[in-house]
N, C-alpha and C. Protein backbone atom coordinates (compact mmCIF):
# COMPACT_ATOMS: atom_id res chain seq x y z
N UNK A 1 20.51 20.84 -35.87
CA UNK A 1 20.18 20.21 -37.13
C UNK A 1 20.30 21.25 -38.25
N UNK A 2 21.22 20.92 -39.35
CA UNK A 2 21.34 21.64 -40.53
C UNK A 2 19.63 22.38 -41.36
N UNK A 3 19.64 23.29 -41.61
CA UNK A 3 18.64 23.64 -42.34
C UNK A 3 18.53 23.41 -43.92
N UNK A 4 17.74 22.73 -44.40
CA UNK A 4 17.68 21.63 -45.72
C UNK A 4 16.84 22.72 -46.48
N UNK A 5 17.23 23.50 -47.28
CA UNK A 5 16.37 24.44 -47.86
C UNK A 5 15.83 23.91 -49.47
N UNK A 6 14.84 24.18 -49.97
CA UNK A 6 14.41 24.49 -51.13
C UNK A 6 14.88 25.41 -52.30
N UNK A 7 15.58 24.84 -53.42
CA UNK A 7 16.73 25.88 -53.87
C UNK A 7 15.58 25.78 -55.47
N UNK A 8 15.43 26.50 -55.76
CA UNK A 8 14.10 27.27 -56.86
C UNK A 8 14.96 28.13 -57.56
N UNK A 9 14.33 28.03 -58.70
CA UNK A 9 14.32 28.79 -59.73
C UNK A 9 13.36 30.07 -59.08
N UNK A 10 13.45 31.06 -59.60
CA UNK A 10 12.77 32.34 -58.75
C UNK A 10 11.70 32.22 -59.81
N UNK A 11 10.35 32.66 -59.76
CA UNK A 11 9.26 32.66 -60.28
C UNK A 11 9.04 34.56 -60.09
N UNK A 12 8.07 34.93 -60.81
CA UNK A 12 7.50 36.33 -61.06
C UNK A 12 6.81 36.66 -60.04
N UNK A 13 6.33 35.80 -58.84
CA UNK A 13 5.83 36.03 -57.77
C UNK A 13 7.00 36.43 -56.75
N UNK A 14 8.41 35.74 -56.73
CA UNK A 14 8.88 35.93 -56.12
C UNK A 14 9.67 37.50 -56.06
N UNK A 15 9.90 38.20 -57.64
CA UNK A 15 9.82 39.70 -57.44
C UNK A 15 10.05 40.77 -56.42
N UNK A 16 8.80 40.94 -55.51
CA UNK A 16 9.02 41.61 -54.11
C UNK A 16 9.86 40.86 -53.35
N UNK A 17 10.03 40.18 -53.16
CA UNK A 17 11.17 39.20 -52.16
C UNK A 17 12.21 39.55 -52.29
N UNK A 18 12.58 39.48 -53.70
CA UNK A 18 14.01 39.73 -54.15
C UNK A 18 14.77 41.00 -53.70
N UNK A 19 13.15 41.89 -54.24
CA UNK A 19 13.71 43.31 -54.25
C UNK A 19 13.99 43.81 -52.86
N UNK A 20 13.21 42.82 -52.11
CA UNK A 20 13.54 43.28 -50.69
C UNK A 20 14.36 43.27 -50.31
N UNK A 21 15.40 42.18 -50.20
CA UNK A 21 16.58 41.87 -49.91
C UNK A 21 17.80 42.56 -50.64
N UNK A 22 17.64 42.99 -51.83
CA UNK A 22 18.21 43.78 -52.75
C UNK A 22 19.16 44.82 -51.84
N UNK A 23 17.53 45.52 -51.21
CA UNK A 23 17.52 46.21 -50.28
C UNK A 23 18.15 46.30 -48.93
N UNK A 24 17.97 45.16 -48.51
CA UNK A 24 18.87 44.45 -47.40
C UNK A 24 20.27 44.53 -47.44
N UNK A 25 20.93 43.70 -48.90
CA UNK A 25 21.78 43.76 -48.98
C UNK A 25 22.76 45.06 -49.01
N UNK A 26 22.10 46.49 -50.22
CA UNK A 26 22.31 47.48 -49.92
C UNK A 26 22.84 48.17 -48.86
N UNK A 27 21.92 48.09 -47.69
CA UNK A 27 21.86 48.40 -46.42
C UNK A 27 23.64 47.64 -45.58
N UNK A 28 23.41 46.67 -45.58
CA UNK A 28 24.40 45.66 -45.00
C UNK A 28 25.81 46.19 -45.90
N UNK A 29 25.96 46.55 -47.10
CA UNK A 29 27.04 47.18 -47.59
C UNK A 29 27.19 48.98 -47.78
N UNK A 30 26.24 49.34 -46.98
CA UNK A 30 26.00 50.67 -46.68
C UNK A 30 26.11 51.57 -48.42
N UNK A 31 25.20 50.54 -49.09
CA UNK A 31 25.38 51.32 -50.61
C UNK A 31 23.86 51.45 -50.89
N UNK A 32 23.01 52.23 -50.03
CA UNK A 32 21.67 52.47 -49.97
C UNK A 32 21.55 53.66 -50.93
N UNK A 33 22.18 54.42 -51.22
CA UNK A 33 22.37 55.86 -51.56
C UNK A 33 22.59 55.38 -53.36
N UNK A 34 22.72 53.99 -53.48
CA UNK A 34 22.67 53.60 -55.01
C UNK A 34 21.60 52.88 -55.52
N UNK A 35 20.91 52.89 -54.96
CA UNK A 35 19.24 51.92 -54.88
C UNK A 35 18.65 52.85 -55.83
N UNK A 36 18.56 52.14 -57.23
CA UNK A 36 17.18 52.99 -57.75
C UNK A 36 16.13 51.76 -58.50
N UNK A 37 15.87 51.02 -57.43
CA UNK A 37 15.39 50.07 -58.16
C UNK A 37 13.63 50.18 -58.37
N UNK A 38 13.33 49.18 -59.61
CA UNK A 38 11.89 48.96 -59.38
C UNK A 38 11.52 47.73 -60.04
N UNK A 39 10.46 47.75 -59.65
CA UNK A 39 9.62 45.70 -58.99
C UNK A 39 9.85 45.37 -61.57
N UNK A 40 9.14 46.56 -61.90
CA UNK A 40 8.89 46.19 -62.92
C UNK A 40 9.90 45.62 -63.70
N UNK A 41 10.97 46.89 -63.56
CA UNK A 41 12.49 46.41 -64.21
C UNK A 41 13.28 44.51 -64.32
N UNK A 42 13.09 44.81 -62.72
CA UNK A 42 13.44 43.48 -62.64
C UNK A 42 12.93 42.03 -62.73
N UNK A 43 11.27 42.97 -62.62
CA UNK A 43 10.53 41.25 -63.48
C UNK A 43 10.94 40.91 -65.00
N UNK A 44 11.00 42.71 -65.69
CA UNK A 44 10.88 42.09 -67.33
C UNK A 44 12.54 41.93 -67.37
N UNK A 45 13.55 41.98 -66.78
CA UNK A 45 14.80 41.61 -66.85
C UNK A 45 14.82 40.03 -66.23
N UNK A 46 14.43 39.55 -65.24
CA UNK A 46 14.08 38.11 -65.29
C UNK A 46 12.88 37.53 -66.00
N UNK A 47 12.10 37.69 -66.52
CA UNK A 47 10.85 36.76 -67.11
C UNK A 47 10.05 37.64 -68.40
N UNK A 48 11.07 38.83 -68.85
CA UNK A 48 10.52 39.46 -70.15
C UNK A 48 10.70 38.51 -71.17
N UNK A 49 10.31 39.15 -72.26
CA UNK A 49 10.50 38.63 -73.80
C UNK A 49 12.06 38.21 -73.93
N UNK A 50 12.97 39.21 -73.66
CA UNK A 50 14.82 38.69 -73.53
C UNK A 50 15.08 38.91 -72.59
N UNK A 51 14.86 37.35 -71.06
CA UNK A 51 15.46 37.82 -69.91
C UNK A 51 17.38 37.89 -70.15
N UNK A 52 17.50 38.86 -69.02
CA UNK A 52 19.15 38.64 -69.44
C UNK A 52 19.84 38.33 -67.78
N UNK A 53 18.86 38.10 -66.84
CA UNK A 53 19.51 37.60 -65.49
C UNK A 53 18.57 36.55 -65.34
N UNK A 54 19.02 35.95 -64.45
CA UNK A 54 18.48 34.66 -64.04
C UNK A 54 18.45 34.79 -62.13
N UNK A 55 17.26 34.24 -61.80
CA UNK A 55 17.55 34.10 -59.71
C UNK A 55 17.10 32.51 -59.40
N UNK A 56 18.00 32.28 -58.41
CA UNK A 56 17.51 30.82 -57.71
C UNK A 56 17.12 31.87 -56.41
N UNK A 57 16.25 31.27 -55.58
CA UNK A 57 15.86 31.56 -54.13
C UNK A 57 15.83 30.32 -53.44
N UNK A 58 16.44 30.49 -52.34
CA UNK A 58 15.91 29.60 -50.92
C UNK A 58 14.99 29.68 -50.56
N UNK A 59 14.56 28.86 -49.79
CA UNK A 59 12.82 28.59 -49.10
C UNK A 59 13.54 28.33 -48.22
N UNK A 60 13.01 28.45 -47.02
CA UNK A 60 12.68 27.71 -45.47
C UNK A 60 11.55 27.86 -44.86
N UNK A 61 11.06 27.03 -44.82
CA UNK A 61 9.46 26.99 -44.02
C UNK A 61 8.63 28.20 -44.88
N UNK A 62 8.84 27.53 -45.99
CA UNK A 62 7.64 28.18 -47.15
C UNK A 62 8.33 29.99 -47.62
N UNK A 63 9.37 30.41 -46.61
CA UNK A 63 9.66 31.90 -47.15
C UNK A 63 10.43 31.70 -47.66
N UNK A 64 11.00 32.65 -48.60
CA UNK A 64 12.17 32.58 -49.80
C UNK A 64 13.07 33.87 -48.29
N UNK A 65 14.24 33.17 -48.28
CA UNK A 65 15.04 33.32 -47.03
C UNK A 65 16.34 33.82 -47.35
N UNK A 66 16.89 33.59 -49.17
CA UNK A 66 17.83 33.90 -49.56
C UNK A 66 17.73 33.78 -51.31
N UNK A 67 18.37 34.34 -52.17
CA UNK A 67 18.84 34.35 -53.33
C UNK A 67 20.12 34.24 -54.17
N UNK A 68 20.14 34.07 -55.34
CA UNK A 68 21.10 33.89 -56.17
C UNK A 68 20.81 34.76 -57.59
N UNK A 69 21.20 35.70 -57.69
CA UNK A 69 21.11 36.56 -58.93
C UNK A 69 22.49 36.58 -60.10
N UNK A 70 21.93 35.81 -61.05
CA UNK A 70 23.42 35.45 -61.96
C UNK A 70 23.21 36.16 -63.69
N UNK A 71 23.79 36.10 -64.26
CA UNK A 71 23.56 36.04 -65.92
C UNK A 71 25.16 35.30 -66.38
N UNK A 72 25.17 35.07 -67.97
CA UNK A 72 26.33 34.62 -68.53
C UNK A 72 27.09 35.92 -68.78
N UNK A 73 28.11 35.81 -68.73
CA UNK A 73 29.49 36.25 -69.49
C UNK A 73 30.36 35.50 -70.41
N UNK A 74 31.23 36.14 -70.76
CA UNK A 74 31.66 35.36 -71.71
C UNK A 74 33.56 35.45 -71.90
N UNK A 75 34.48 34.72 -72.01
CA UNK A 75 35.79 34.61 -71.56
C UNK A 75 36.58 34.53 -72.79
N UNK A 76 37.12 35.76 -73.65
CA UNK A 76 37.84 35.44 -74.87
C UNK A 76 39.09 34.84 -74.64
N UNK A 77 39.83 34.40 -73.50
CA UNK A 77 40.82 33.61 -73.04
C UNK A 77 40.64 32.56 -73.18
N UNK A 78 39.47 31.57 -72.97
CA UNK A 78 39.08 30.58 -72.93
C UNK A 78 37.40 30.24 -74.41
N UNK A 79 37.74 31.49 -74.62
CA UNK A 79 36.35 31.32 -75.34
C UNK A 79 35.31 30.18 -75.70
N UNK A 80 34.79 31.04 -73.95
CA UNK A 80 33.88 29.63 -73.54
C UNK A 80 33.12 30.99 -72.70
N UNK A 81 31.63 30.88 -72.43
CA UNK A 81 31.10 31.16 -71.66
C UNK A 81 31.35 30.95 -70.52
N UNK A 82 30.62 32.17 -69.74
CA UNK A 82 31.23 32.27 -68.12
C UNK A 82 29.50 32.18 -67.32
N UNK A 83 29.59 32.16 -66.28
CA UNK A 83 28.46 32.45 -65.17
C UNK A 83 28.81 33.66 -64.09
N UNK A 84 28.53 34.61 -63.76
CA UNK A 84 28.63 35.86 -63.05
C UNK A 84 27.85 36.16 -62.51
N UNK A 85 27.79 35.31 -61.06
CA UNK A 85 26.83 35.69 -59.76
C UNK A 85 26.92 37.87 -59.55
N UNK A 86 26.08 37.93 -59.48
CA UNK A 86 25.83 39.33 -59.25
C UNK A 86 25.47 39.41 -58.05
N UNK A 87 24.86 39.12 -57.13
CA UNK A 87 24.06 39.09 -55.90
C UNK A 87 24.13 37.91 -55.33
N UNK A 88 24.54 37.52 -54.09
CA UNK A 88 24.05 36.52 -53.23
C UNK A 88 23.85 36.71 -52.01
N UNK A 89 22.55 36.57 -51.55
CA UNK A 89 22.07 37.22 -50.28
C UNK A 89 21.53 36.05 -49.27
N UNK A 90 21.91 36.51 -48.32
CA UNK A 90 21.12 35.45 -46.91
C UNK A 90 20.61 36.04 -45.97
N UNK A 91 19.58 36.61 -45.39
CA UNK A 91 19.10 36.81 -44.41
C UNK A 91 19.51 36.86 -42.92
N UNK A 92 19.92 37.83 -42.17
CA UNK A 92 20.80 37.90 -41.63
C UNK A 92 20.36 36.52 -40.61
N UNK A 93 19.47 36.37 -40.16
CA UNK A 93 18.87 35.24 -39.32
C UNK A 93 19.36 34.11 -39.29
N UNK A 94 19.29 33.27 -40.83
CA UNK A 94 19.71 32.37 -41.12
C UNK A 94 21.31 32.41 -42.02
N UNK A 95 21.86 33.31 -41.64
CA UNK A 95 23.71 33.22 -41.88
C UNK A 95 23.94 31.98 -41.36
N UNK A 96 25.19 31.49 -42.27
CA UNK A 96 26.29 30.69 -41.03
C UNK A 96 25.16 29.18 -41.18
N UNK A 97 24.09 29.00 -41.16
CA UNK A 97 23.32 27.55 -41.91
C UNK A 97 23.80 26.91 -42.88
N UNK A 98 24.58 27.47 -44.01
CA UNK A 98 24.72 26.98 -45.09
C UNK A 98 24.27 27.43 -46.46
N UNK A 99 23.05 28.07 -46.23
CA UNK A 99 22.29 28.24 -47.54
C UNK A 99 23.52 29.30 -48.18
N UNK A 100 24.13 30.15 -48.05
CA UNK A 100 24.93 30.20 -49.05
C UNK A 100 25.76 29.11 -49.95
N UNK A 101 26.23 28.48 -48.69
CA UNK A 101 27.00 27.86 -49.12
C UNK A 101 26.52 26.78 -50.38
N UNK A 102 24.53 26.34 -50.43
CA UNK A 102 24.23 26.08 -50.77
C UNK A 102 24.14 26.50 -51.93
N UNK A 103 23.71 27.78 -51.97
CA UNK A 103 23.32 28.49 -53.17
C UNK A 103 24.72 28.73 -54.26
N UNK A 104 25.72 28.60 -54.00
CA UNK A 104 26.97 28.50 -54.70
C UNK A 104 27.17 27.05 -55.51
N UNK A 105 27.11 26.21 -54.80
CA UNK A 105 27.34 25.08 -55.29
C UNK A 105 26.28 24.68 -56.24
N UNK A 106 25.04 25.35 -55.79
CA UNK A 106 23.94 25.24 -57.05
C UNK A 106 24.24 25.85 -58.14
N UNK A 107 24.96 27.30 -58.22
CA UNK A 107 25.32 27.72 -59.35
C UNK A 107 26.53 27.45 -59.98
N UNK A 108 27.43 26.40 -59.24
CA UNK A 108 28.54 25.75 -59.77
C UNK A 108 28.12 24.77 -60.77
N UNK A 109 27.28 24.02 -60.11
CA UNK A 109 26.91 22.61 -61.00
C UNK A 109 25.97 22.95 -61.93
N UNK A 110 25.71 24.56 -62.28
CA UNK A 110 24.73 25.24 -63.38
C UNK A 110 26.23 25.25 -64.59
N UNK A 111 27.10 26.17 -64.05
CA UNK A 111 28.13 26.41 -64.92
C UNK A 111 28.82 24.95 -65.40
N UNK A 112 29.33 23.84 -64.57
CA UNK A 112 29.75 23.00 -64.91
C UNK A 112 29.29 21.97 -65.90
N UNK A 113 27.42 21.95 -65.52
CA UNK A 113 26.89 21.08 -66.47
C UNK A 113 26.61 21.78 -67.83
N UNK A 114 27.02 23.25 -67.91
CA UNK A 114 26.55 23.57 -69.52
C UNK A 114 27.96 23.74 -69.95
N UNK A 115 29.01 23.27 -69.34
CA UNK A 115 30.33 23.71 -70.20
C UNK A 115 31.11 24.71 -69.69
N UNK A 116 30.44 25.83 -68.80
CA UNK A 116 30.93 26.92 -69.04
C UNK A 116 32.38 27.04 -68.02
N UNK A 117 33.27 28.08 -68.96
CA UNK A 117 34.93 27.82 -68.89
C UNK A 117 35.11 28.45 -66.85
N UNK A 118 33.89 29.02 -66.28
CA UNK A 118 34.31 29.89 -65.21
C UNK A 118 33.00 30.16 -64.25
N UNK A 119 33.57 30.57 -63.15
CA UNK A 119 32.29 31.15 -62.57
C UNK A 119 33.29 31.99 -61.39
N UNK A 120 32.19 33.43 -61.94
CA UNK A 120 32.87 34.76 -61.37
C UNK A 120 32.11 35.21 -60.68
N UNK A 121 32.29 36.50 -59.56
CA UNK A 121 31.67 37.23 -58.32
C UNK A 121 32.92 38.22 -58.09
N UNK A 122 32.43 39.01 -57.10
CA UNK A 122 33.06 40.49 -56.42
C UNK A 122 32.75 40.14 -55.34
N UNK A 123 34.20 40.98 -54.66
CA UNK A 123 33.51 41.09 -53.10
C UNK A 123 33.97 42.21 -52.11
N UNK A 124 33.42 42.59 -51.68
CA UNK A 124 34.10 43.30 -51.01
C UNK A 124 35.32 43.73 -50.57
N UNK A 125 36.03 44.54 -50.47
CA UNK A 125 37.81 44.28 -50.25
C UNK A 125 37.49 44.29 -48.23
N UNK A 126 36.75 45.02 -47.58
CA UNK A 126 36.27 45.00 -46.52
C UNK A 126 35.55 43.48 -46.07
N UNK A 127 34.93 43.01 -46.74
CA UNK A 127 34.53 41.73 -46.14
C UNK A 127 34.86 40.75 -45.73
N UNK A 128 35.81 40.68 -44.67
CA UNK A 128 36.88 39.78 -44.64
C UNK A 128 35.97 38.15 -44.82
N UNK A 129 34.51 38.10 -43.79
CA UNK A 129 34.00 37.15 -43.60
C UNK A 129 33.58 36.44 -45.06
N UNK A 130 33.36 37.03 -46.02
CA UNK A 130 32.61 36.44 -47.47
C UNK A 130 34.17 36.31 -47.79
N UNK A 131 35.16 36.93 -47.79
CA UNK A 131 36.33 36.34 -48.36
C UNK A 131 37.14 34.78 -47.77
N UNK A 132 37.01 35.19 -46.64
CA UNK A 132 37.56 33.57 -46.21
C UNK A 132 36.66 32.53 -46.36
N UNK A 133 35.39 33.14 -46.58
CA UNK A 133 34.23 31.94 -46.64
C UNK A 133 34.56 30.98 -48.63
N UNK A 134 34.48 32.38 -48.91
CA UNK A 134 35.12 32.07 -50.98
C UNK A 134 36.21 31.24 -50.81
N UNK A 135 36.93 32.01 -49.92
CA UNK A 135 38.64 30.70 -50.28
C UNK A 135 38.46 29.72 -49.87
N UNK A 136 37.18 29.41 -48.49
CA UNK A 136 37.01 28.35 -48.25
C UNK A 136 36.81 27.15 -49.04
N UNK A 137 35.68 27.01 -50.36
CA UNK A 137 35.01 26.50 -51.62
C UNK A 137 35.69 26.74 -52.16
N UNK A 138 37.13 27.43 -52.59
CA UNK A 138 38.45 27.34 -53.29
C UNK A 138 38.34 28.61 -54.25
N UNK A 139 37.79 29.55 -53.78
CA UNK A 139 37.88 30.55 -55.03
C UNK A 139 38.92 31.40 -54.30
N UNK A 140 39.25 31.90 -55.68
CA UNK A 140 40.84 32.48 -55.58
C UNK A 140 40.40 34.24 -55.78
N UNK A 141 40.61 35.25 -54.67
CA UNK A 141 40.25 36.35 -54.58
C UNK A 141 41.46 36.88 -55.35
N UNK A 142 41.52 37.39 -56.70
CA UNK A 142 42.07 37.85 -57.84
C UNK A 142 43.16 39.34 -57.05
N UNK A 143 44.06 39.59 -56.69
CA UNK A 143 44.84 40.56 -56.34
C UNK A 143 44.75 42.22 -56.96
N UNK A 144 44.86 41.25 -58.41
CA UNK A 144 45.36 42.47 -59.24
C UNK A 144 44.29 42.76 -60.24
N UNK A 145 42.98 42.62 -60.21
CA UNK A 145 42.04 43.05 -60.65
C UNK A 145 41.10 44.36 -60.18
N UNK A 146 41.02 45.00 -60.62
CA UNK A 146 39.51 46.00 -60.08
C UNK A 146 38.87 46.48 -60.84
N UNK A 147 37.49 46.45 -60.89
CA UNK A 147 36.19 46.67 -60.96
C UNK A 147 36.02 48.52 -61.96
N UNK A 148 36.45 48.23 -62.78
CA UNK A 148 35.72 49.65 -63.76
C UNK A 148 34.37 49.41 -63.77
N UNK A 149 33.66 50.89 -63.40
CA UNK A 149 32.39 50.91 -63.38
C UNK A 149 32.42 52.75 -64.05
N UNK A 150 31.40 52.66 -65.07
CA UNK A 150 30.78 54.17 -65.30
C UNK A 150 29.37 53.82 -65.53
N UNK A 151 28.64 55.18 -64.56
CA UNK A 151 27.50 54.90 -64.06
C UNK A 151 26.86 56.82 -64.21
N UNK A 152 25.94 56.98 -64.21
CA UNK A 152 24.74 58.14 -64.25
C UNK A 152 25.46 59.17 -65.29
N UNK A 153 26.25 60.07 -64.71
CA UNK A 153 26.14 61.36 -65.69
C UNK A 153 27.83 60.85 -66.57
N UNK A 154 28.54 60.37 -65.87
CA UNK A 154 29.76 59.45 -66.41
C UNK A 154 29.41 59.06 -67.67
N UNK A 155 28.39 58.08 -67.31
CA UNK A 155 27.73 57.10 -68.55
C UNK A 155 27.19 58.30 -69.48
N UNK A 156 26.14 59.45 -69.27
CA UNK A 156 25.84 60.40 -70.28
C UNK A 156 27.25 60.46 -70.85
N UNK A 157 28.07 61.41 -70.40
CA UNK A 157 29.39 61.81 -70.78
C UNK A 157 29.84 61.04 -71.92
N UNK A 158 30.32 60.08 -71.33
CA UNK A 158 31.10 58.77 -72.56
C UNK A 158 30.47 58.50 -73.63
N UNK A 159 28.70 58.62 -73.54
CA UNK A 159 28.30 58.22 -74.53
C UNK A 159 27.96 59.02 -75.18
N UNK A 160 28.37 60.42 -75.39
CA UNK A 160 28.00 61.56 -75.72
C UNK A 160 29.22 61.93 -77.04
């Protein structure tokens, strides 16, 4: 029997949960060594005065079992707002149930019902399994794109 989860808006309680899995996820992409997180950051970045991310969580049998960590972007091609999943995590336990699959389609019909021109994610170039799972739901793994990132003393540098 399919597992019928509870798909939530994440609340300020849910916080440690998140961060746990954060963690998890880290781990599972062996990018532990980039973890500098903390509980506070990410409450007042979801539920401060100007949140600028947004989380849905799964429930199953009352535990939050998985997440969805998104914010907007924005598409001067289409100049139309975008949606940009940042995180989507499942518990290794309950993989392969659906709740991803769930948790996507929840943030599809977020982007679709406000207009917005797109809905974007990363993935691993190693992950073969999250990639065939994406093309599965029809997303098109972009070839000729990659990921600029400047980060710690980089970021001093540039902005110096």
């Amino acid at each position: 029997m399919p597992i019928v989860p509870v798909i939530r808006n994440a609340t300020p309680a849910d916080v440690p949960a998140i961060l746990a899995m954060v963690a998890e996820l880290a781990e599972f992409e062996k990018l532990t060594h980039l973890l500098d997180m903390s509980e506070q950051r990410l409450h007042d970045d979801l539920f401060g005065a100007r949140p600028v991310i947004y989380a849905v969580v799964a429930e199953v049998d009352s535990g939050v079992q998985a997440f969805a960590l998104y914010f907007e972007n924005y598409s001067t091609f289409l100049t139309r707002r975008g949606l940009y999943l940042e995180d989507l995590y499942v518990r290794p336990a309950l993989r392969g149930q659906g709740l991803g699959k769930t948790l996507l389609k929840h943030l599809a019909k977020i982007a679709y019902e406000r207009g917005y021109g797109r809905f974007d994610w990363s993935v691993l170039d190693w992950n073969a399994n999250a990639i065939s799972f994406y093309q599965s739901l029809g997303a098109d793994v972009l070839p000729d794109w990659r990921i600029c990132r400047v980060t710690g003393d980089a970021l001093a540098r540039l902005a110096s």
